[in-house]
Protein backbone atom coordinates (compact mmCIF):
# COMPACT_ATOMS: atom_id res chain seq x y z
CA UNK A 1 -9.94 -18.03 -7.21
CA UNK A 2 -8.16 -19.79 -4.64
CA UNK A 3 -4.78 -22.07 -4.74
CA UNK A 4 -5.18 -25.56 -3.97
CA UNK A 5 -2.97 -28.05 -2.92
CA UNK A 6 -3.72 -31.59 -2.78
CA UNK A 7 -1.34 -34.41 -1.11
CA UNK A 8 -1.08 -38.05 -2.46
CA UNK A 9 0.87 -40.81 -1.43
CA UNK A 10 1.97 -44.09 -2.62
CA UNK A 11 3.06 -47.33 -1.55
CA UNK A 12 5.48 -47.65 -4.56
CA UNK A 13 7.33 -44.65 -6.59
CA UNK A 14 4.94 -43.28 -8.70
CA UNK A 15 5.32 -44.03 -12.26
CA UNK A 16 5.01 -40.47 -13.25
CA UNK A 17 3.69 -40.54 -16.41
CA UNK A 18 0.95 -42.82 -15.73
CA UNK A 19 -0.26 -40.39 -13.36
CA UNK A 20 0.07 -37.80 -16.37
CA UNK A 21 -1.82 -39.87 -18.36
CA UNK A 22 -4.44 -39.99 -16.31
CA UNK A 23 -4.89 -36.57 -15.66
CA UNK A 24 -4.69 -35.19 -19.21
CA UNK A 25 -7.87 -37.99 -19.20
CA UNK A 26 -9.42 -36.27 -16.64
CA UNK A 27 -8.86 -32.59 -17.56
CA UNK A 28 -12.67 -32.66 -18.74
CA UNK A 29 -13.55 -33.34 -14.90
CA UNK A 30 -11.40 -30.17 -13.98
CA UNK A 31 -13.04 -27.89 -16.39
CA UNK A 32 -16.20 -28.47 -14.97
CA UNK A 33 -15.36 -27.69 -11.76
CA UNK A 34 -13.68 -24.92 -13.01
CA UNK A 35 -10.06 -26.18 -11.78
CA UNK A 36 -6.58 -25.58 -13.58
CA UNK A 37 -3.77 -27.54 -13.17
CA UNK A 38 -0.49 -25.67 -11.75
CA UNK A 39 2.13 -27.81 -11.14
CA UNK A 40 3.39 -30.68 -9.27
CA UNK A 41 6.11 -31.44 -6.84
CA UNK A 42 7.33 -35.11 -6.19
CA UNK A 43 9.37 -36.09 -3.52
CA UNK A 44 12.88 -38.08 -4.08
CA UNK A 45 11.53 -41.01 -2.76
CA UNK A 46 8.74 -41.11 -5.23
CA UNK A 47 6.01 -42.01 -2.85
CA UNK A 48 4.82 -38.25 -2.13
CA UNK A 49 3.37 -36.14 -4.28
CA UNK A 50 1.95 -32.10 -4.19
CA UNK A 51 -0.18 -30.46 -6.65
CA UNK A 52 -0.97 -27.61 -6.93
CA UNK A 53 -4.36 -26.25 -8.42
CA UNK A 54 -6.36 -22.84 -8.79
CA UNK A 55 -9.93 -23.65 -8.20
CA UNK A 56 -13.26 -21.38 -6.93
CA UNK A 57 -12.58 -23.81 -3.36
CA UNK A 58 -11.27 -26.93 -2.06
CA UNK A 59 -14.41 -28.76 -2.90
CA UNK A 60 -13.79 -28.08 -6.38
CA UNK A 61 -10.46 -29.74 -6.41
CA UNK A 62 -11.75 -33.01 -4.12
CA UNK A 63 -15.08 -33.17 -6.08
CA UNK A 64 -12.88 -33.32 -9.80
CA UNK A 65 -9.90 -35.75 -7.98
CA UNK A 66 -12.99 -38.34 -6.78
CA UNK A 67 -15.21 -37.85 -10.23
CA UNK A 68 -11.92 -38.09 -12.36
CA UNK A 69 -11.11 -41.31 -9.71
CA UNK A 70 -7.23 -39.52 -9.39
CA UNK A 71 -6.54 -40.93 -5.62
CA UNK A 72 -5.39 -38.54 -2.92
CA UNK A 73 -4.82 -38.20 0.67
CA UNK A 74 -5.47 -33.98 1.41
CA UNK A 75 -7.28 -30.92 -0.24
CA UNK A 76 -7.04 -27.62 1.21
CA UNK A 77 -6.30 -23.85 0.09
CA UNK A 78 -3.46 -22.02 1.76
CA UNK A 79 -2.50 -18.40 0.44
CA UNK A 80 0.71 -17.25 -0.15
CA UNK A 81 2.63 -14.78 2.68
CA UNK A 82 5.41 -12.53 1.72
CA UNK A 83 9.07 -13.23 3.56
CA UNK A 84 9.67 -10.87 6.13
């Protein structure tokens, strides 16, 4: 399994919940692409948003955001590199 992140942004602050809402209506879509939920990070602004996924690819993710009609901007897998 790979980690996921995929970037949204708005042209308003995100109402949060609705956003939620909407994905708790969609977690059907993510389990069958075999996608879990992490977490998300907004920004202060409230027009940027990270989440963060573990999912076979980044196809997964895309495929489950576009079927589950969750808008976003970027998908892609990055790994995670110990600090030197």
């Amino acid at each position: 399994m790979e980690i996921v992140l995929v970037e949204r942004s708005f042209d308003e602050p995100v109402q949060l919940e609705a956003l939620q809402a909407a994905e708790r209506g969609a977690s059907w879509c993510l389990e069958m692409h075999r996608v879990k939920f992490l977490h998300t990070y907004v920004s202060k602004d409230g027009k940027r948003m990270i989440c963060v996924y573990e999912a076979p690819d980044a196809e997964a993710v895309r495929k489950a955001n576009e079927t589950s009609k969750i808008p976003f901007d970027r998908v892609y897998t990055v790994s995670k590199h110990a600090a030197t």
